[in-house]
C-alpha atoms as a PDB file:
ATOM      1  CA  UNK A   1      -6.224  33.436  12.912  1.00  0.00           C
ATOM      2  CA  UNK A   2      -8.980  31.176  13.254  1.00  0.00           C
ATOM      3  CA  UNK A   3      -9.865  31.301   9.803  1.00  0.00           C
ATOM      4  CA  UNK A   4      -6.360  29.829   9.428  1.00  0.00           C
ATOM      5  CA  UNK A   5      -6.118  27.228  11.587  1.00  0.00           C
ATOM      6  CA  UNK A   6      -8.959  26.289  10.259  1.00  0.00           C
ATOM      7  CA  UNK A   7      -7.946  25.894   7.178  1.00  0.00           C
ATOM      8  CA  UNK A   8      -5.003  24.366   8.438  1.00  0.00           C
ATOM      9  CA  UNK A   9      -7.125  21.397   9.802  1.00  0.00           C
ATOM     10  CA  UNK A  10      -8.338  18.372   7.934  1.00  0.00           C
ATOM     11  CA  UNK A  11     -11.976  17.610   7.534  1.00  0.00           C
ATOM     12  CA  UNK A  12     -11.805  14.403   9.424  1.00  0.00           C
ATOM     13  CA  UNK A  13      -9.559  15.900  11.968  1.00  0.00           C
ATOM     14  CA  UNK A  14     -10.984  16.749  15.599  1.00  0.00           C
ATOM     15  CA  UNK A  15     -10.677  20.107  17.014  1.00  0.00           C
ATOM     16  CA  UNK A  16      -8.409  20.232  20.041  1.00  0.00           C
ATOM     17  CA  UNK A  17     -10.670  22.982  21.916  1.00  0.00           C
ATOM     18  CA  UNK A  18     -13.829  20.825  21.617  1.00  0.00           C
ATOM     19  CA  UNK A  19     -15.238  19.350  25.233  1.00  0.00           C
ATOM     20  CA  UNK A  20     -15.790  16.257  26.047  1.00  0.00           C
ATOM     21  CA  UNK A  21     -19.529  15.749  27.661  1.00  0.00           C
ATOM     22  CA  UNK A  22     -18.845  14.586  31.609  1.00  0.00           C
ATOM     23  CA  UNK A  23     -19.679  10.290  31.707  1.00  0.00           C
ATOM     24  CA  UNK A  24     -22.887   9.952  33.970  1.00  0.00           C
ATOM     25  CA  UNK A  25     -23.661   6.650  35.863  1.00  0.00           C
ATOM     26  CA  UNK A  26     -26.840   4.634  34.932  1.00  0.00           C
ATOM     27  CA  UNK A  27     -30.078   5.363  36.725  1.00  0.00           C
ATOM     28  CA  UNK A  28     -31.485   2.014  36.118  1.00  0.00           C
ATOM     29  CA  UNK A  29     -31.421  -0.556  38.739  1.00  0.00           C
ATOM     30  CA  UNK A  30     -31.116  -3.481  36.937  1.00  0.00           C
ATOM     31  CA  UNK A  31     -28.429  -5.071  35.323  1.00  0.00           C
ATOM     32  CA  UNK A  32     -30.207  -5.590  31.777  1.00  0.00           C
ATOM     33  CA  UNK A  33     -31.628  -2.324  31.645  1.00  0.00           C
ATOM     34  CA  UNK A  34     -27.678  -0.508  32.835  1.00  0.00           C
ATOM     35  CA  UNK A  35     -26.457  -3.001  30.107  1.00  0.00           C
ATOM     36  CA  UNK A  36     -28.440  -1.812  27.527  1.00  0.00           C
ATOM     37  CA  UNK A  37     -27.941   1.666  28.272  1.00  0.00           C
ATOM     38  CA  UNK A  38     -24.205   0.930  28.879  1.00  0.00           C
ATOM     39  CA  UNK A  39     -24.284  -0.697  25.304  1.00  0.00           C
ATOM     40  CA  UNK A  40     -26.229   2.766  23.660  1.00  0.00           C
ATOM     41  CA  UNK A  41     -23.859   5.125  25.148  1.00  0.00           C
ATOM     42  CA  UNK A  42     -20.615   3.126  24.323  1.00  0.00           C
ATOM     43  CA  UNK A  43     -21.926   2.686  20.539  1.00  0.00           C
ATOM     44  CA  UNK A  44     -23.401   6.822  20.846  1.00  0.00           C
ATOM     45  CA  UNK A  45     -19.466   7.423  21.890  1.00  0.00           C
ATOM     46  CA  UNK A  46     -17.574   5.024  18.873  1.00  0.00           C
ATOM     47  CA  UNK A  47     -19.798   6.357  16.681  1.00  0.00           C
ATOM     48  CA  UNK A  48     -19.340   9.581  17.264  1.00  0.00           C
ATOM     49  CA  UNK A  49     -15.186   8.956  17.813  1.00  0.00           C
ATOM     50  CA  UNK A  50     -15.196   6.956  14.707  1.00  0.00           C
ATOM     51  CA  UNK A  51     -16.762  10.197  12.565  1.00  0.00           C
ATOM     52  CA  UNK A  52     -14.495  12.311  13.594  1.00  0.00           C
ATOM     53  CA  UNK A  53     -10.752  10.129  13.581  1.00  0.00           C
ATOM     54  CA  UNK A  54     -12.151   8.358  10.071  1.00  0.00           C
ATOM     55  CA  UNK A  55     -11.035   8.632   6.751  1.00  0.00           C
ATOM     56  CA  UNK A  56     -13.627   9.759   4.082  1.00  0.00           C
ATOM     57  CA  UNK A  57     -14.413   6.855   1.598  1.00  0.00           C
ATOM     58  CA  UNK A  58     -13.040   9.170  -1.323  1.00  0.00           C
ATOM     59  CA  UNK A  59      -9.714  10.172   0.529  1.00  0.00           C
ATOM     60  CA  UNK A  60      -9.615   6.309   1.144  1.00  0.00           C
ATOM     61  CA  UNK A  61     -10.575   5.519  -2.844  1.00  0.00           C
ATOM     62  CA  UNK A  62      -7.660   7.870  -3.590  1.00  0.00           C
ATOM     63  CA  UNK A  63      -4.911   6.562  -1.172  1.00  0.00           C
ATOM     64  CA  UNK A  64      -6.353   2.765  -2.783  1.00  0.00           C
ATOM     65  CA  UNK A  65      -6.161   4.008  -6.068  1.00  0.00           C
ATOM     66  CA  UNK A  66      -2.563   5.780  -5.775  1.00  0.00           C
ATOM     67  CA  UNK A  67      -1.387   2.481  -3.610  1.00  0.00           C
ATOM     68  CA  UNK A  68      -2.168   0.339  -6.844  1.00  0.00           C
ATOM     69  CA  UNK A  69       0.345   2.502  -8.667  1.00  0.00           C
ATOM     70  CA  UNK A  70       2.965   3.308  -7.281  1.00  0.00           C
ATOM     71  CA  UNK A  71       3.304   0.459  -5.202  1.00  0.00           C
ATOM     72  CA  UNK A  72       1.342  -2.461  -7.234  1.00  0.00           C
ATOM     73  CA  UNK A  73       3.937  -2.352 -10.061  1.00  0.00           C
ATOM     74  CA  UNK A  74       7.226  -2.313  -8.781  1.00  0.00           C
ATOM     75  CA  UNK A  75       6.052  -5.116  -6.546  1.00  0.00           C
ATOM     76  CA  UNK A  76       4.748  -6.970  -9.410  1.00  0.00           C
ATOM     77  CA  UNK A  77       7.838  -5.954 -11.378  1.00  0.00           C
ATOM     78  CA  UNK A  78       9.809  -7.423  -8.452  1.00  0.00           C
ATOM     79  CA  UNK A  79       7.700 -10.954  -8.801  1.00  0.00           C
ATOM     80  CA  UNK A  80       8.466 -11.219 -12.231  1.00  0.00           C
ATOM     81  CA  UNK A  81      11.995  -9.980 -12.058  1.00  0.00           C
ATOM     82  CA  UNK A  82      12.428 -14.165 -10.589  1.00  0.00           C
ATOM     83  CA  UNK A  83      10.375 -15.552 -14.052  1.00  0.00           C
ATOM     84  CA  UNK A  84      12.547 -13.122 -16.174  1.00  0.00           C
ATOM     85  CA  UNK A  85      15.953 -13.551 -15.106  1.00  0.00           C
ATOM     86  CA  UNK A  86      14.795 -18.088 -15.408  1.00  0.00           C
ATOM     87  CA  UNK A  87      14.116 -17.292 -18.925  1.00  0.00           C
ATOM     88  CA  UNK A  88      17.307 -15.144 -19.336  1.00  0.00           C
ATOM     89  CA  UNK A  89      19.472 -17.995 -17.635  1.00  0.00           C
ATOM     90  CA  UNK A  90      17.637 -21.582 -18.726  1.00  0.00           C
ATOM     91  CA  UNK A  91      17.729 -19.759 -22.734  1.00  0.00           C
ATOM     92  CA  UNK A  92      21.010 -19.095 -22.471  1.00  0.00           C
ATOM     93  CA  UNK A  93      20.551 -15.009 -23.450  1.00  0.00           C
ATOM     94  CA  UNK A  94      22.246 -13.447 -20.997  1.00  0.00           C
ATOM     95  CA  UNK A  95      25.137 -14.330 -18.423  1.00  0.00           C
ATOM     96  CA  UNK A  96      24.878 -12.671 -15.158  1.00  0.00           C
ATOM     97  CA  UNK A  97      26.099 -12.919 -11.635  1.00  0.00           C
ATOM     98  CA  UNK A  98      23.457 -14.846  -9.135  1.00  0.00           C
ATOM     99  CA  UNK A  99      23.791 -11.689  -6.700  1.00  0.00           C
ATOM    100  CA  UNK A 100      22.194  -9.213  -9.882  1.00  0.00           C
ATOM    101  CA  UNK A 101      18.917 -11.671  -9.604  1.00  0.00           C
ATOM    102  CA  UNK A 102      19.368 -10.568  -5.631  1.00  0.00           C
ATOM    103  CA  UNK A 103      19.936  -7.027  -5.987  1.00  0.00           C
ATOM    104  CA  UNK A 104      17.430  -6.396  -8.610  1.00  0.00           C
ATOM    105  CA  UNK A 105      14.137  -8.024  -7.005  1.00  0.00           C
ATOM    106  CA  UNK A 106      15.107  -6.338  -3.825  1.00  0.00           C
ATOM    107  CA  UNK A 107      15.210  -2.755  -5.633  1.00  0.00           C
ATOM    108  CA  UNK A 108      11.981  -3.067  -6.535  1.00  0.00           C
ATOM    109  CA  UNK A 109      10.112  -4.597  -3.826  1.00  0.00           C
ATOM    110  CA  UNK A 110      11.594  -2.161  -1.847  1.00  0.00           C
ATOM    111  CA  UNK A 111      10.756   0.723  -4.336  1.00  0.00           C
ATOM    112  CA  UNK A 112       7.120  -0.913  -3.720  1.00  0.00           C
ATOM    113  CA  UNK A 113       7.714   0.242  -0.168  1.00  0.00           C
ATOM    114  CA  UNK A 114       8.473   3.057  -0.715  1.00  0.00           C
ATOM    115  CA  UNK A 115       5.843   3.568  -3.009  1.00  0.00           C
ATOM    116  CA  UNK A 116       3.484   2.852  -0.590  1.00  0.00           C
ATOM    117  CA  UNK A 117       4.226   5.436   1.849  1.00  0.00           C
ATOM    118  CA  UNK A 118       4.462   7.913  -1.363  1.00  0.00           C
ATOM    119  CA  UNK A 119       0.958   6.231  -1.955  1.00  0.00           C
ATOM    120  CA  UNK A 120      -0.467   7.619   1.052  1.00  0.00           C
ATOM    121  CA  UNK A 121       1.429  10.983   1.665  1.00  0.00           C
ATOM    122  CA  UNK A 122       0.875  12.140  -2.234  1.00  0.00           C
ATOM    123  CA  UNK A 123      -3.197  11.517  -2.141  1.00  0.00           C
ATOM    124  CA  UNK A 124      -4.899  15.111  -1.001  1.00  0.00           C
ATOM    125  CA  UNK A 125      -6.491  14.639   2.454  1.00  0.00           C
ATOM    126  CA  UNK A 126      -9.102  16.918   1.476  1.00  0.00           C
ATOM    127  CA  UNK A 127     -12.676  15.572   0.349  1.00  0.00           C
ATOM    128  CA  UNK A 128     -13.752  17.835  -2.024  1.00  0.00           C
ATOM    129  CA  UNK A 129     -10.329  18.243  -3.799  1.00  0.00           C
ATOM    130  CA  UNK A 130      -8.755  15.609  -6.403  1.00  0.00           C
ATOM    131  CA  UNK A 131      -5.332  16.573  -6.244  1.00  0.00           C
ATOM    132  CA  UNK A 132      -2.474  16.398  -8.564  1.00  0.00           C
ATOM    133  CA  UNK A 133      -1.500  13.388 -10.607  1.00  0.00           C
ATOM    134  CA  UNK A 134       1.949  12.764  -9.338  1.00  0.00           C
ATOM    135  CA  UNK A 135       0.868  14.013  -6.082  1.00  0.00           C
ATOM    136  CA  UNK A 136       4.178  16.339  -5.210  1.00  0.00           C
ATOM    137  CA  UNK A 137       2.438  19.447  -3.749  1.00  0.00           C
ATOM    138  CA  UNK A 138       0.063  17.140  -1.152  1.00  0.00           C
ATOM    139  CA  UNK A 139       3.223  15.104  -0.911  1.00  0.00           C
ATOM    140  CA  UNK A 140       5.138  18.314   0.875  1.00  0.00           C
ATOM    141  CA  UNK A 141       1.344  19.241   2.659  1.00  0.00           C
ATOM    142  CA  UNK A 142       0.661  16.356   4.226  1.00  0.00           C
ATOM    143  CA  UNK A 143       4.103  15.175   4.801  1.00  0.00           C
ATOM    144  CA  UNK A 144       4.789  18.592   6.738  1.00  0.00           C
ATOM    145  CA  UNK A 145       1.069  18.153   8.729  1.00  0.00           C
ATOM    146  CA  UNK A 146       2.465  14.643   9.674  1.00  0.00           C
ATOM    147  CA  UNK A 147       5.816  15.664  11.226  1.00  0.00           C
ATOM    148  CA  UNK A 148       4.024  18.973  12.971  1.00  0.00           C
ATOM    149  CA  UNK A 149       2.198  16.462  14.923  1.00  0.00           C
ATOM    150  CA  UNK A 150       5.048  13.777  15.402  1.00  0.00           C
ATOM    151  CA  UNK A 151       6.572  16.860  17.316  1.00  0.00           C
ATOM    152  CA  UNK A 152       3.619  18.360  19.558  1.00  0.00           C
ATOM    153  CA  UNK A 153       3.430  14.793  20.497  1.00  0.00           C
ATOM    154  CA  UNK A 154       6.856  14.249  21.947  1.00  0.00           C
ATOM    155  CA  UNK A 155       6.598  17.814  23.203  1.00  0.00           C
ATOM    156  CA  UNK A 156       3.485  16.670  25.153  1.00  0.00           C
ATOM    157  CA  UNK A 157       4.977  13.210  26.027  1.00  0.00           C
END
């Protein structure tokens, strides 16, 4: 079972059943020398937090990369939408309704939303694995990892 849970786990991901090392008080007796130490151990600590609750550069790269995608072109479909539908209208090609101009940009900044979060949820969470193109399968993964812990935490709250 541990095996499982292991797998399970992300790489960046803590382990619950780890211990925390008890906080000791400074020896020192002056107030440069406490601040210094003070200064090591807090920097020891967010270093050592930071390792384990950060995301790998190439999970990041990915996420970046996939962001571009499917979010960077709707949204700079829904920018030019404005310069297309000017042309349309001040050429006299096409006769539409004001609202179309309305509903159309908002489609597709809001599919550039939605993108986004597909962005994120679709890129594998694993280092050493690229994942799929269209990103379904870590889509369903990672989306079911992120609602798994959405409800231990109420649980727990």
């Amino acid at each position: 079972m541990a095996k499982n849970s292991k797998k399970n786990r992300l790489p960046f991901e803590p382990s619950s059943n780890k211990k925390k090392p008890a906080k000791t008080a400074p020896t020192s007796t002056t107030k440069v020398d406490s601040k210094s130490s003070k200064d090591q151990k807090s920097s020891k600590n967010s270093n050592s937090d930071a390792s384990l609750s950060a995301i790998p550069k190439a999970v990041s790269n990915r996420m970046v990369r996939r962001m571009l995608v499917f979010s960077g072109i709707p949204t700079a479909l829904g920018i030019s939408s404005f310069f297309i539908f000017y042309w349309l209208f001040s050429r006299n090609l096409l006769d539409f309704p004001p609202y179309l101009v309305v509903f159309v940009s908002a489609g597709l900044f809001g599919l550039g939303v939605i993108g986004l979060s597909y962005s994120i949820f679709s890129a594998s969470w694993d280092e050493n694995r690229p994942g799929g193109i269209i990103g379904f399968s870590e889509f369903k993964i990672n989306f079911g990892r992120t609602v798994s812990a959405w409800r231990n935490g109420r649980k727990k709250a």
